[in-house]
PDB file of N, CA and C in Angstrom:
ATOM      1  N   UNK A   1       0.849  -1.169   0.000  1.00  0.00           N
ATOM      2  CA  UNK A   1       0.000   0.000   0.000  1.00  0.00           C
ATOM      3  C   UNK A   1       0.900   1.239   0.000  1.00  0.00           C
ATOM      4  N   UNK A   2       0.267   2.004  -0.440  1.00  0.00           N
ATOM      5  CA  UNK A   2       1.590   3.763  -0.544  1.00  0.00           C
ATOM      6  C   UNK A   2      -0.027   4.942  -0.726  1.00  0.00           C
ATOM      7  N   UNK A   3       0.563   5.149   0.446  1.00  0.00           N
ATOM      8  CA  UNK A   3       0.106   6.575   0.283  1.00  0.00           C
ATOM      9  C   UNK A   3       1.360   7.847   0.105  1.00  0.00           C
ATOM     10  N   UNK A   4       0.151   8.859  -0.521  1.00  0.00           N
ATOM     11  CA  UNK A   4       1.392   9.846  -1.519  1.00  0.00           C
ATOM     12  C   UNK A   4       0.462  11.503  -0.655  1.00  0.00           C
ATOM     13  N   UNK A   5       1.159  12.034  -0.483  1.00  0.00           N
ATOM     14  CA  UNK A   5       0.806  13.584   0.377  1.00  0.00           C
ATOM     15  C   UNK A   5       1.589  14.383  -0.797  1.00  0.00           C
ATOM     16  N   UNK A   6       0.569  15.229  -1.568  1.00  0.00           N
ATOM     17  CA  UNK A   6       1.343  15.675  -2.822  1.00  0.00           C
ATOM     18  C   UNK A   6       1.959  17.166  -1.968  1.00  0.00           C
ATOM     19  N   UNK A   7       2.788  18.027  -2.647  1.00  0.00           N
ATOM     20  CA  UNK A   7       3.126  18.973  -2.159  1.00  0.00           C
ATOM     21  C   UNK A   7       3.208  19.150  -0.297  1.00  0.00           C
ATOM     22  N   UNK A   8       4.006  18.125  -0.231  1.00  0.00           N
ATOM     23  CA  UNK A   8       4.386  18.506   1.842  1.00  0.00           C
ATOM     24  C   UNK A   8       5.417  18.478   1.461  1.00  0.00           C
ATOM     25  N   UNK A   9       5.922  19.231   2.730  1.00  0.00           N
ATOM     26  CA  UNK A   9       7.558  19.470   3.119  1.00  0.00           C
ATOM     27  C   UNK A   9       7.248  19.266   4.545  1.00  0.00           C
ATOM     28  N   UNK A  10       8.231  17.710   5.058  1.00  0.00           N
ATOM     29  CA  UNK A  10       7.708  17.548   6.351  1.00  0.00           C
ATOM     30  C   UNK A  10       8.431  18.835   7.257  1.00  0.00           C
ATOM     31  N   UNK A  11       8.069  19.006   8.457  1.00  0.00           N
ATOM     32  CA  UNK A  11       9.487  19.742   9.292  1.00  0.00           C
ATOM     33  C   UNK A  11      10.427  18.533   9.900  1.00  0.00           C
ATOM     34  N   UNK A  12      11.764  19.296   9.986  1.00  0.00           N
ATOM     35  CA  UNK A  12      12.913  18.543  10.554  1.00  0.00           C
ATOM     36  C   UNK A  12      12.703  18.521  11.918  1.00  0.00           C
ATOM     37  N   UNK A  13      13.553  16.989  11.816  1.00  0.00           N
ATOM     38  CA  UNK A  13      13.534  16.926  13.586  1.00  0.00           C
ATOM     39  C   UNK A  13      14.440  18.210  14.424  1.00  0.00           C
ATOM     40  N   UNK A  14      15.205  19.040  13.258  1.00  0.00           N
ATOM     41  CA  UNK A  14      16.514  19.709  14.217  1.00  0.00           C
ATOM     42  C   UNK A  14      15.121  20.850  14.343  1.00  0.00           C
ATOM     43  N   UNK A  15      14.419  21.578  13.688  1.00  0.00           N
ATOM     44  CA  UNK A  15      13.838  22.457  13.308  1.00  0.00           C
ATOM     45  C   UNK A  15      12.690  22.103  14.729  1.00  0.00           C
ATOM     46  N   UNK A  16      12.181  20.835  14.413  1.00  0.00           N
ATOM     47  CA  UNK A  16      11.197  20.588  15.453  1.00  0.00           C
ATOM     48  C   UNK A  16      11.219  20.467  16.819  1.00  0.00           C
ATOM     49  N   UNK A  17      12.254  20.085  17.237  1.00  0.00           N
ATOM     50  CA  UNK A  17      13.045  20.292  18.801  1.00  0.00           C
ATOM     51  C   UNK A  17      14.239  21.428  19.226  1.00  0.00           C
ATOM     52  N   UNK A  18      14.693  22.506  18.323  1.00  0.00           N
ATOM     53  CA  UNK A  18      15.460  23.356  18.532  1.00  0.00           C
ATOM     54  C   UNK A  18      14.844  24.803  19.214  1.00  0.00           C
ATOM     55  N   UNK A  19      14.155  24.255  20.095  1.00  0.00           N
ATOM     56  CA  UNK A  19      13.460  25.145  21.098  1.00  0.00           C
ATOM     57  C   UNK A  19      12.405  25.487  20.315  1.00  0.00           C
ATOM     58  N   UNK A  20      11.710  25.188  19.964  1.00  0.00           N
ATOM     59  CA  UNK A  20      10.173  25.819  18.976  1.00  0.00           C
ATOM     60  C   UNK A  20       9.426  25.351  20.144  1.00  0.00           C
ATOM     61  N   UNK A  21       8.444  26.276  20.503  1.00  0.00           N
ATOM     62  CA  UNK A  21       7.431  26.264  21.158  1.00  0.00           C
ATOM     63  C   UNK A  21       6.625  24.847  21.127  1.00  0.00           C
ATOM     64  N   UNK A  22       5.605  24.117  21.969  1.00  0.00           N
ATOM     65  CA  UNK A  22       5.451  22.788  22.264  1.00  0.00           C
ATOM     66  C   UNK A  22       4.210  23.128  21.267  1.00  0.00           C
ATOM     67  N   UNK A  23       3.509  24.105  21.441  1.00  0.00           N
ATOM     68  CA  UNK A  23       1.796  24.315  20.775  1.00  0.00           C
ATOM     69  C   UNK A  23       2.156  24.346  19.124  1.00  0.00           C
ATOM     70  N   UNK A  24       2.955  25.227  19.103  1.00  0.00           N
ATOM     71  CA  UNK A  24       4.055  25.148  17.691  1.00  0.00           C
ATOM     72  C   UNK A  24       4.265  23.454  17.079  1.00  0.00           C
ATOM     73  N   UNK A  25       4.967  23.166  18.092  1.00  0.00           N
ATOM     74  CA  UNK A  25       4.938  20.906  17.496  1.00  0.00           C
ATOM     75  C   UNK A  25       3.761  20.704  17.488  1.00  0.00           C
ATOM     76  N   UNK A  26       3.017  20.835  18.559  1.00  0.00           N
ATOM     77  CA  UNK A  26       1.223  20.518  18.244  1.00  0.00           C
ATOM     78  C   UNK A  26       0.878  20.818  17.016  1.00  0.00           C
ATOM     79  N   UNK A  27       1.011  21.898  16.542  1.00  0.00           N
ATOM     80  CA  UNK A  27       0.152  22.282  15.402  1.00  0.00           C
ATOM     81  C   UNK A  27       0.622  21.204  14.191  1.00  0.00           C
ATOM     82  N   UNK A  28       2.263  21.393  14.353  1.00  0.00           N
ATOM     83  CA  UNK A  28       2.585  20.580  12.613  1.00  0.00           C
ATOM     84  C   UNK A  28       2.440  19.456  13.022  1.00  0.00           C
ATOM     85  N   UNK A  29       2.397  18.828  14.107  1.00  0.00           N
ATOM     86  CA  UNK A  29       2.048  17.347  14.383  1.00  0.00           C
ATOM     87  C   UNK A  29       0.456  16.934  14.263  1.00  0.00           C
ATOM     88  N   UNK A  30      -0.402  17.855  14.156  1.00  0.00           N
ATOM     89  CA  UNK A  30      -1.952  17.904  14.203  1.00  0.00           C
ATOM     90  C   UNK A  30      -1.835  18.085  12.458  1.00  0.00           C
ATOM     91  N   UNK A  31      -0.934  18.685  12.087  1.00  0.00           N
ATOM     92  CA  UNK A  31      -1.046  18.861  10.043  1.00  0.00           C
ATOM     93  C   UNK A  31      -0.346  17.666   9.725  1.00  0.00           C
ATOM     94  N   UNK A  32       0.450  17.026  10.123  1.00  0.00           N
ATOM     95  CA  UNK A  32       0.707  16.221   9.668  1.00  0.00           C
ATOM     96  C   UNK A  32      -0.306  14.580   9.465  1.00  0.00           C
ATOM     97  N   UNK A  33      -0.940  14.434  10.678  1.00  0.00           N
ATOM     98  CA  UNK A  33      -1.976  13.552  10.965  1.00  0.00           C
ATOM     99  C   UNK A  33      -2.842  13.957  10.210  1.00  0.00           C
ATOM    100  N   UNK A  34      -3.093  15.148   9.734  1.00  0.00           N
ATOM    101  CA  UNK A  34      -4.643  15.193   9.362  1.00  0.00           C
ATOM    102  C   UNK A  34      -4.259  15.190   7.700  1.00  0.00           C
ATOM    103  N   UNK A  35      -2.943  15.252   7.263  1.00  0.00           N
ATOM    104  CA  UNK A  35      -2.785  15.271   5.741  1.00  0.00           C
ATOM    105  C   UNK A  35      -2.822  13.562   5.222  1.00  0.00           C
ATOM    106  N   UNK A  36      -2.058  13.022   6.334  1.00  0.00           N
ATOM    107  CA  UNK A  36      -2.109  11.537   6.296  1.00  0.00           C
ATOM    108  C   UNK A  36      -3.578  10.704   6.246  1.00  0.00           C
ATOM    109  N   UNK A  37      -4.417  11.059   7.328  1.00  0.00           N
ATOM    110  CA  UNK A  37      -5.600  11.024   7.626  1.00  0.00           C
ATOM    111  C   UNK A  37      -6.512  11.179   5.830  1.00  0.00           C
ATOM    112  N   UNK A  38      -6.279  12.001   5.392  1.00  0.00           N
ATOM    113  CA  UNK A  38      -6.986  12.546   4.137  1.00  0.00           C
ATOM    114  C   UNK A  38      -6.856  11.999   3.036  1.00  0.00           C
ATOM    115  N   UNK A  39      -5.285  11.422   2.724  1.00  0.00           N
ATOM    116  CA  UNK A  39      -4.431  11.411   1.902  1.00  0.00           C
ATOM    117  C   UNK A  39      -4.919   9.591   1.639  1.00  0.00           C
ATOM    118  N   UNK A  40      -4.965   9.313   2.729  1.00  0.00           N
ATOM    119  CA  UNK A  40      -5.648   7.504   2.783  1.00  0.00           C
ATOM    120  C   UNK A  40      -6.731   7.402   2.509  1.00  0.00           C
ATOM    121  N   UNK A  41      -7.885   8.366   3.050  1.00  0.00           N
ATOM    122  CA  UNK A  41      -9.181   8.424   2.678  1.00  0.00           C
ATOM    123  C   UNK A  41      -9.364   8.252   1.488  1.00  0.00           C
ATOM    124  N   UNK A  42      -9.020   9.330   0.967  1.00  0.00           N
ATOM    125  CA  UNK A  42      -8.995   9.650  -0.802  1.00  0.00           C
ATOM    126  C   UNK A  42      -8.627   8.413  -1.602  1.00  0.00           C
ATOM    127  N   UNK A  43      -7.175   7.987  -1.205  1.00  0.00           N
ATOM    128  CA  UNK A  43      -6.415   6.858  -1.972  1.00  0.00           C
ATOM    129  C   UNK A  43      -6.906   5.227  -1.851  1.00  0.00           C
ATOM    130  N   UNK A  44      -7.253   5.290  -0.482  1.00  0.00           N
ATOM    131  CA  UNK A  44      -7.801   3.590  -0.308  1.00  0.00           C
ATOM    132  C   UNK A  44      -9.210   3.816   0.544  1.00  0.00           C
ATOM    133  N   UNK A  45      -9.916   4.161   0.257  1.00  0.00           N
ATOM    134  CA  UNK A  45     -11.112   4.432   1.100  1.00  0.00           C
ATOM    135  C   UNK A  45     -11.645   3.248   1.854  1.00  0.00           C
ATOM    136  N   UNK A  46     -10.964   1.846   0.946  1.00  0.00           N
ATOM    137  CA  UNK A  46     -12.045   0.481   1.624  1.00  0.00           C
ATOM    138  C   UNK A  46     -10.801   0.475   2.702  1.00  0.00           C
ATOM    139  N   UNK A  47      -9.830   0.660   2.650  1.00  0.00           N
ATOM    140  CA  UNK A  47      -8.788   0.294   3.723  1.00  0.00           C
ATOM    141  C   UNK A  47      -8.732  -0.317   5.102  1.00  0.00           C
ATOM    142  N   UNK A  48      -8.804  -1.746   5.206  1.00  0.00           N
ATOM    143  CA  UNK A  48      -8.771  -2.080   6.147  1.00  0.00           C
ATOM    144  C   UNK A  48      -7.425  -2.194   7.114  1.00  0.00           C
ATOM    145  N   UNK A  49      -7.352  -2.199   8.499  1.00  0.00           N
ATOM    146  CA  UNK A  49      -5.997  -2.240   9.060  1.00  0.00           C
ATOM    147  C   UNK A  49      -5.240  -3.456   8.946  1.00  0.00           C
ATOM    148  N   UNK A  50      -4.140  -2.844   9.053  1.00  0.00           N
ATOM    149  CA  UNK A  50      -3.302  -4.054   9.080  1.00  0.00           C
ATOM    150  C   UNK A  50      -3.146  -5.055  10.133  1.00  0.00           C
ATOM    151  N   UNK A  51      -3.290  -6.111   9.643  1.00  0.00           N
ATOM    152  CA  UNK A  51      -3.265  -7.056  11.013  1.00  0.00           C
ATOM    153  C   UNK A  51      -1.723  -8.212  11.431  1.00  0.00           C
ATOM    154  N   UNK A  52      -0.999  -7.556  10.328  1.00  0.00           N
ATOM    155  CA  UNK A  52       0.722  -8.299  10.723  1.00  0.00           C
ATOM    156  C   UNK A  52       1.299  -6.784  10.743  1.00  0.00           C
ATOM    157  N   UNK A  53       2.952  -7.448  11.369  1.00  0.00           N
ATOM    158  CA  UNK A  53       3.568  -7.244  11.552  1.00  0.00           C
ATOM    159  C   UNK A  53       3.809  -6.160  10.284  1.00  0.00           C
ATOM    160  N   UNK A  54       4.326  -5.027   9.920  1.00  0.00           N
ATOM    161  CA  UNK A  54       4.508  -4.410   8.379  1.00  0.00           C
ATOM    162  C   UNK A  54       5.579  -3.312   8.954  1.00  0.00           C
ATOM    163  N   UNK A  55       6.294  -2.869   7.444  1.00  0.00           N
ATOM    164  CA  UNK A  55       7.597  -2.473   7.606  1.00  0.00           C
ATOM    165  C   UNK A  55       7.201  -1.108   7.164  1.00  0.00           C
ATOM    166  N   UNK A  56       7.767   0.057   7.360  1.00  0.00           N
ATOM    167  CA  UNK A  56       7.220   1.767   6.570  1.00  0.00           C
ATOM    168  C   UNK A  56       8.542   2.316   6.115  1.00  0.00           C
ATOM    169  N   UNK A  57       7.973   2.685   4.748  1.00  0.00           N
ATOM    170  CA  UNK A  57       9.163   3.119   4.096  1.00  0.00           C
ATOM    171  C   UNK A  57       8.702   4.549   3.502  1.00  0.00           C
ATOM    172  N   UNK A  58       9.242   5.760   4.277  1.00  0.00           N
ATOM    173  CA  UNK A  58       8.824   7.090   4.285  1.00  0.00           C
ATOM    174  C   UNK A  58      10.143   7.728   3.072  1.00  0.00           C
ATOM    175  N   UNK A  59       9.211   8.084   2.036  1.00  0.00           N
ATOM    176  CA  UNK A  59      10.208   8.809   1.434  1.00  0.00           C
ATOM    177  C   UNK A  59       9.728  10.534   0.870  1.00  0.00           C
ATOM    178  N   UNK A  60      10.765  11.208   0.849  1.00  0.00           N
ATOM    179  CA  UNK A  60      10.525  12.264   0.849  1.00  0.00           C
ATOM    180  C   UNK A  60      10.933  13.572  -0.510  1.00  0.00           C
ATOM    181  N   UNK A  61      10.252  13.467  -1.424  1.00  0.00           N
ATOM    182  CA  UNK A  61      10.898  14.018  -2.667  1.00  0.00           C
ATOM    183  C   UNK A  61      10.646  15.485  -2.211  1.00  0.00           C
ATOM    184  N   UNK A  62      11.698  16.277  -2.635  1.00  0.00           N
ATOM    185  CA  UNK A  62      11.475  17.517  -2.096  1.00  0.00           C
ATOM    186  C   UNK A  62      11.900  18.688  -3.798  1.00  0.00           C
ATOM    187  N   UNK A  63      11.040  19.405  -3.840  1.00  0.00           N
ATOM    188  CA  UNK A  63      11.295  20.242  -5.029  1.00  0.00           C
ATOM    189  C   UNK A  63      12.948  20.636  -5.323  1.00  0.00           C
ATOM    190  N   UNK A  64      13.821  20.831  -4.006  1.00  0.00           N
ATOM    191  CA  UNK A  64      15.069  21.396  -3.831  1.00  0.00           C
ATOM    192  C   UNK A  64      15.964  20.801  -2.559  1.00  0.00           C
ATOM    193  N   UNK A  65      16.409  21.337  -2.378  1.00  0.00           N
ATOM    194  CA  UNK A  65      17.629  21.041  -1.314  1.00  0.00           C
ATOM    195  C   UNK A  65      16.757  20.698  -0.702  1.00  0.00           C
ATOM    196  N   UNK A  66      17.510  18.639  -0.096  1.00  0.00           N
ATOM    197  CA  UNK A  66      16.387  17.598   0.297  1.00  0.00           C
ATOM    198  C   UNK A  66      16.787  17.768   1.722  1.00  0.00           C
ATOM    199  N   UNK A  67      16.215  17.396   2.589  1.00  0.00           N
ATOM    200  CA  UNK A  67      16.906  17.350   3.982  1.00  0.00           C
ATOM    201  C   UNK A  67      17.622  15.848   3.966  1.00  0.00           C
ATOM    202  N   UNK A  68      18.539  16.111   5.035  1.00  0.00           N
ATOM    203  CA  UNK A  68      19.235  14.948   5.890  1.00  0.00           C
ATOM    204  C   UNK A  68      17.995  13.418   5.871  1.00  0.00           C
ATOM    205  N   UNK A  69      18.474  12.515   5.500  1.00  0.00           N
ATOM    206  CA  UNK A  69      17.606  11.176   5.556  1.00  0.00           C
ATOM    207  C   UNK A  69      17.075  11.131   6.817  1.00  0.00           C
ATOM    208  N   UNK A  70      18.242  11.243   7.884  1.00  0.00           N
ATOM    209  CA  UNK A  70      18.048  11.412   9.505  1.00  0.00           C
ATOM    210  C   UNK A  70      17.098  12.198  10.005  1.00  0.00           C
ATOM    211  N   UNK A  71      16.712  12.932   9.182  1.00  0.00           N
ATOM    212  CA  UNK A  71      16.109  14.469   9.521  1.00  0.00           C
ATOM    213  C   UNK A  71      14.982  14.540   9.374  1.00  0.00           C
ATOM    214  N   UNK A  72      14.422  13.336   8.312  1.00  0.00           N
ATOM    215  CA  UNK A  72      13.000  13.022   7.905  1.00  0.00           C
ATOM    216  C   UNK A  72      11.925  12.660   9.383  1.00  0.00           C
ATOM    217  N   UNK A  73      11.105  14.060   9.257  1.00  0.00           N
ATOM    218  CA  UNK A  73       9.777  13.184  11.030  1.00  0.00           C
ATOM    219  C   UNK A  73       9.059  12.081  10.483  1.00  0.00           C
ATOM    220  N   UNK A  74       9.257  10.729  10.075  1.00  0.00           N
ATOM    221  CA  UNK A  74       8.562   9.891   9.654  1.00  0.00           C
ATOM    222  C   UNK A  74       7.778   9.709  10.621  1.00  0.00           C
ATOM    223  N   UNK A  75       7.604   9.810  12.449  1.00  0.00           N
ATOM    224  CA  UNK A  75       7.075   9.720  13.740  1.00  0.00           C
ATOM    225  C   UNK A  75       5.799   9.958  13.115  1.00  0.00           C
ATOM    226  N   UNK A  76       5.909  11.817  12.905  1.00  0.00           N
ATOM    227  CA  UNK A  76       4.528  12.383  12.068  1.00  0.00           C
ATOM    228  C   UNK A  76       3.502  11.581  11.443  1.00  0.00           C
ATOM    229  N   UNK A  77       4.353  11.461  10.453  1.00  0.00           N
ATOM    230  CA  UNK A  77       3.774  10.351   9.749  1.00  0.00           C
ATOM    231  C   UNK A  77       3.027   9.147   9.607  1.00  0.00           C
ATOM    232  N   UNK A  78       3.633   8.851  10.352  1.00  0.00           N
ATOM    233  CA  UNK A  78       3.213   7.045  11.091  1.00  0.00           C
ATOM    234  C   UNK A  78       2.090   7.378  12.060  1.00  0.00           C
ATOM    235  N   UNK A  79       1.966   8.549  13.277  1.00  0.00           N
ATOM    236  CA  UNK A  79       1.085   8.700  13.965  1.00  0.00           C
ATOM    237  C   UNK A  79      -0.103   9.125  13.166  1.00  0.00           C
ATOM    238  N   UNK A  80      -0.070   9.347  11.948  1.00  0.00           N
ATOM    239  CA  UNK A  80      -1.209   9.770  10.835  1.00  0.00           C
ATOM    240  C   UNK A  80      -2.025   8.414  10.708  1.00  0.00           C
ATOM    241  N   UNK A  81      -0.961   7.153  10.235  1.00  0.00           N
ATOM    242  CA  UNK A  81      -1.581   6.381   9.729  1.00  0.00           C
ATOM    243  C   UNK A  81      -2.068   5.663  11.147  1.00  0.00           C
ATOM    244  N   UNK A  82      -2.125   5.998  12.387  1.00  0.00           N
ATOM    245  CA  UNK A  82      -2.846   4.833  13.454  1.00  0.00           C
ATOM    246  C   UNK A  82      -4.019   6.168  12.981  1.00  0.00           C
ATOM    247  N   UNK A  83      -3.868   7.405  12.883  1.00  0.00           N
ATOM    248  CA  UNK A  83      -5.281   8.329  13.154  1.00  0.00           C
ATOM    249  C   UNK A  83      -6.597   7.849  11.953  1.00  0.00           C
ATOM    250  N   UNK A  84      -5.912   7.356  11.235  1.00  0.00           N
ATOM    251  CA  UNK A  84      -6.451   7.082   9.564  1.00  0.00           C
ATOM    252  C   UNK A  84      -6.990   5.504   9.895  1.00  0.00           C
ATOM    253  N   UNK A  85      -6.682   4.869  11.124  1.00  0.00           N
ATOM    254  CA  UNK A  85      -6.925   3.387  11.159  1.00  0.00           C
ATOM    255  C   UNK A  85      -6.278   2.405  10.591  1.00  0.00           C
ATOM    256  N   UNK A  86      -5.216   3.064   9.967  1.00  0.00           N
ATOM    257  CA  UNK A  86      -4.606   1.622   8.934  1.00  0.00           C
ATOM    258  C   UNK A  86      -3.558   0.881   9.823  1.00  0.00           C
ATOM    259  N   UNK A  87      -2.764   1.491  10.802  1.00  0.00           N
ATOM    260  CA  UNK A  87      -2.823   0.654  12.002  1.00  0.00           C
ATOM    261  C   UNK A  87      -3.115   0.861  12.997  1.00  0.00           C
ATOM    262  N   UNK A  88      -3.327  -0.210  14.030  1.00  0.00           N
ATOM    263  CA  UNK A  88      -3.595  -0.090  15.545  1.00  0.00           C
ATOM    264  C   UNK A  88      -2.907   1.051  16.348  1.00  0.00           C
ATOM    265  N   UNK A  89      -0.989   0.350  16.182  1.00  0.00           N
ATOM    266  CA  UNK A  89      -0.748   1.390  17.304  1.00  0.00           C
ATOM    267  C   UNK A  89       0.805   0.861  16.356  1.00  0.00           C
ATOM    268  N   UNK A  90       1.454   1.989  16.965  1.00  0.00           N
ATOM    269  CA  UNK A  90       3.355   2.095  16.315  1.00  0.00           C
ATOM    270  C   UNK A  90       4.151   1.585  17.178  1.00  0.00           C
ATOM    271  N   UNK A  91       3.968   0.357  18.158  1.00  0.00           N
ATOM    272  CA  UNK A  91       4.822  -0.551  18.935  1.00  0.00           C
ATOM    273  C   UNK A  91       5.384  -1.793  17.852  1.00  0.00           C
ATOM    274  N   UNK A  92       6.612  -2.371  18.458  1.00  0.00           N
ATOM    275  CA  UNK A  92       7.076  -2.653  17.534  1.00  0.00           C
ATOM    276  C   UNK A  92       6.452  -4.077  17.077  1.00  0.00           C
ATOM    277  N   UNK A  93       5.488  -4.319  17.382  1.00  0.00           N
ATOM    278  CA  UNK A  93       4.291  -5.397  17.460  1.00  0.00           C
ATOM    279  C   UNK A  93       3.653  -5.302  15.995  1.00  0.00           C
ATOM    280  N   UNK A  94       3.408  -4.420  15.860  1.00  0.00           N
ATOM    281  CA  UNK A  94       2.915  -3.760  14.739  1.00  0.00           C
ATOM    282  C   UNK A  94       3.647  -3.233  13.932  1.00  0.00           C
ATOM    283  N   UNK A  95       4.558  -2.959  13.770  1.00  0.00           N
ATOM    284  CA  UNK A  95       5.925  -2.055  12.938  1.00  0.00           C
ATOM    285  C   UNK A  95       6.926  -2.405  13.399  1.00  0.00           C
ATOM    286  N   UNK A  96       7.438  -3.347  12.180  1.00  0.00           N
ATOM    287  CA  UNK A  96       8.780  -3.839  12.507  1.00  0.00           C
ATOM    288  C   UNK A  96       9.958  -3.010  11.804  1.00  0.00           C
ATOM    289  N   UNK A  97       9.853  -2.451  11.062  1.00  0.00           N
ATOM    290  CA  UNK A  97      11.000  -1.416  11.114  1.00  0.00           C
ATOM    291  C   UNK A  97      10.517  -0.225   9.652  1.00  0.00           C
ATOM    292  N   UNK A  98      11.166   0.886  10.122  1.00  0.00           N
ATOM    293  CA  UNK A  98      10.769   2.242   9.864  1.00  0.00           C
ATOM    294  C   UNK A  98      12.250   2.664   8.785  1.00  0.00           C
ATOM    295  N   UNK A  99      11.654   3.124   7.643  1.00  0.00           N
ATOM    296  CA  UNK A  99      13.007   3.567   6.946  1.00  0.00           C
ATOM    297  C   UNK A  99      12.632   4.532   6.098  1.00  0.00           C
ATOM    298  N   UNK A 100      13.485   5.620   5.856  1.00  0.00           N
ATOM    299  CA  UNK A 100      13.068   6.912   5.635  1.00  0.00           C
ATOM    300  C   UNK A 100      14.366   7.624   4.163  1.00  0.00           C
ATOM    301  N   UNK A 101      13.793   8.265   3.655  1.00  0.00           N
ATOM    302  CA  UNK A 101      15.019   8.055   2.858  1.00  0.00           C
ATOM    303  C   UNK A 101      14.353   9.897   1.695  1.00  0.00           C
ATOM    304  N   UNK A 102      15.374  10.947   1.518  1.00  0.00           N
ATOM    305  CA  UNK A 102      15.319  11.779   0.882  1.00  0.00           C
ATOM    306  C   UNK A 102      15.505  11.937  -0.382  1.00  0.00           C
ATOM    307  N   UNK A 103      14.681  12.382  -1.131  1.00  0.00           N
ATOM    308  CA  UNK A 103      15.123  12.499  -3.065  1.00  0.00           C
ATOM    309  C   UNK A 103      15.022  13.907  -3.313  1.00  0.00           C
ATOM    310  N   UNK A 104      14.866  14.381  -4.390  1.00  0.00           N
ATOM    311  CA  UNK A 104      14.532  15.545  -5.091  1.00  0.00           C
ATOM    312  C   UNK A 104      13.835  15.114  -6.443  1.00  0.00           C
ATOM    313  N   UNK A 105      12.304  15.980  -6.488  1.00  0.00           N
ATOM    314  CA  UNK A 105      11.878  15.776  -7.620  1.00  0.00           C
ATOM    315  C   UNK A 105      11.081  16.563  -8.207  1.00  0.00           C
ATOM    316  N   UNK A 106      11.802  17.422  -8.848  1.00  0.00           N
ATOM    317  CA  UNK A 106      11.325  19.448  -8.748  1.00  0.00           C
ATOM    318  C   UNK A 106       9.995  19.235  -9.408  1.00  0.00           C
ATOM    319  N   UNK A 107       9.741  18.270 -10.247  1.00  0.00           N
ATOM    320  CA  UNK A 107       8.737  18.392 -11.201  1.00  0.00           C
ATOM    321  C   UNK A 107       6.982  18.270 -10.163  1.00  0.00           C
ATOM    322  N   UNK A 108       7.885  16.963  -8.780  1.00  0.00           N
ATOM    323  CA  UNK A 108       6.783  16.763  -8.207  1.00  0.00           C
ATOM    324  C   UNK A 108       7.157  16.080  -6.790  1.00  0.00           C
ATOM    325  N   UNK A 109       7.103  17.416  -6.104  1.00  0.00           N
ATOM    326  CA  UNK A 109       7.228  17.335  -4.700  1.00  0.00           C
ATOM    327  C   UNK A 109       6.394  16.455  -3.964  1.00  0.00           C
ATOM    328  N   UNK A 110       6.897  15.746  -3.124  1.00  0.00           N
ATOM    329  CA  UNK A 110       5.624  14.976  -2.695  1.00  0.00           C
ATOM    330  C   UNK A 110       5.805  13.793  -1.108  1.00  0.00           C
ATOM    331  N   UNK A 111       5.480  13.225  -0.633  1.00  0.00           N
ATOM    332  CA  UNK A 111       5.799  12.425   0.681  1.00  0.00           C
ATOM    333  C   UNK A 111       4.556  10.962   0.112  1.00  0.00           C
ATOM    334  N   UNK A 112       5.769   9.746   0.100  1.00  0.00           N
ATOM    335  CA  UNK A 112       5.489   8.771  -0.252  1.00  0.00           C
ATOM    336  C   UNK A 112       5.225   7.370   1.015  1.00  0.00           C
ATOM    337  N   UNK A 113       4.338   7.018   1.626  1.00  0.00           N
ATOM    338  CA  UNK A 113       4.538   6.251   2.273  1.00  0.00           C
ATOM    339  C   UNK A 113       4.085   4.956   2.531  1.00  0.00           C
ATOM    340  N   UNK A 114       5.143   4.049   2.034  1.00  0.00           N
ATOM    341  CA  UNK A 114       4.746   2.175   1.497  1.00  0.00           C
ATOM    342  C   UNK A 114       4.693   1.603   3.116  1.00  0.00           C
ATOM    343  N   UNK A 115       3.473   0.574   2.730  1.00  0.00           N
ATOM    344  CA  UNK A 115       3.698  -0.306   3.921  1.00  0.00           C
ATOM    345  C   UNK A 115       3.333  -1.165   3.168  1.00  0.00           C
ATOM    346  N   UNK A 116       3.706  -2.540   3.634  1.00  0.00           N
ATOM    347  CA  UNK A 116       3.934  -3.570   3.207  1.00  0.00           C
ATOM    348  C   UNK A 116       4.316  -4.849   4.286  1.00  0.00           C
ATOM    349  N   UNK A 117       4.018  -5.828   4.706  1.00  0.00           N
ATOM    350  CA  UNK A 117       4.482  -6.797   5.793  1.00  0.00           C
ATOM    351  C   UNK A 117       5.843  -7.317   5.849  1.00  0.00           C
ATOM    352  N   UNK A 118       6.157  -7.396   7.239  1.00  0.00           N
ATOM    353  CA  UNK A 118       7.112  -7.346   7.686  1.00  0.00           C
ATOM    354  C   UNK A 118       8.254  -8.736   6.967  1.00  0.00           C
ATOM    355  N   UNK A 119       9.436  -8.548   6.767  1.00  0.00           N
ATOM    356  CA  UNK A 119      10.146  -9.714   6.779  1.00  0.00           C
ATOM    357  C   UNK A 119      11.091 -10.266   7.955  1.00  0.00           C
ATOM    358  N   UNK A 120      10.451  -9.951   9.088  1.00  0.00           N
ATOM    359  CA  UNK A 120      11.162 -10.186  10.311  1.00  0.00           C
ATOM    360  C   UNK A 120       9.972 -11.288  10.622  1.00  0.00           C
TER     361      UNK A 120
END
């Protein structure tokens, strides 16, 4: 499954913990859930949750200068998809491993995110 968030630019983790106000993280952490939230609706509407183990592979095409791979809030992200129902909860019960990875793709900016079951 892949959901695609056309035009986001997530925020960085340095950006997101370098003293920015907590209501400030609230907010892009409340935009981030609710783009995810939308973004599934639209794309898989019958979507049922996942019931194994599944792996997330967050990628991040960015029009220009990509951030740090490290730097990617895939957290965001992932807390979208328990809000969206597609999973339960982000213990590692449920998500066996998280991988995140930066491109550039001026033509078409965008946040890509595959799940797929686990090979652990």
């Amino acid at each position: 499954m892949i959901v695609t968030i056309p035009d986001y630019r997530p925020p960085t983790w340095n950006k997101f913990y370098a003293g920015m106000h907590y209501r400030k993280r609230i907010e892009l952490a409340s935009e981030a859930h609710l783009l995810v939230l939308a973004a599934t609706k639209q794309q898989h509407p019958d979507c049922e949750p996942f019931d194994v183990c599944i792996d997330i592979e967050v990628t991040v095409y960015f029009k220009n200068r990509p951030q740090d791979t490290d730097n990617v809030t895939a957290k965001l992200l992932i807390d979208g998809l328990r809000h969206a129902g597609v999973i339960a909860e982000d213990t590692p019960v449920q998500v066996g491993a998280v991988t995140t990875r930066s491109r550039v793709d001026k033509e078409r900016p965008r946040v890509e995110i595959r799940l797929h079951p686990s090979e652990n």
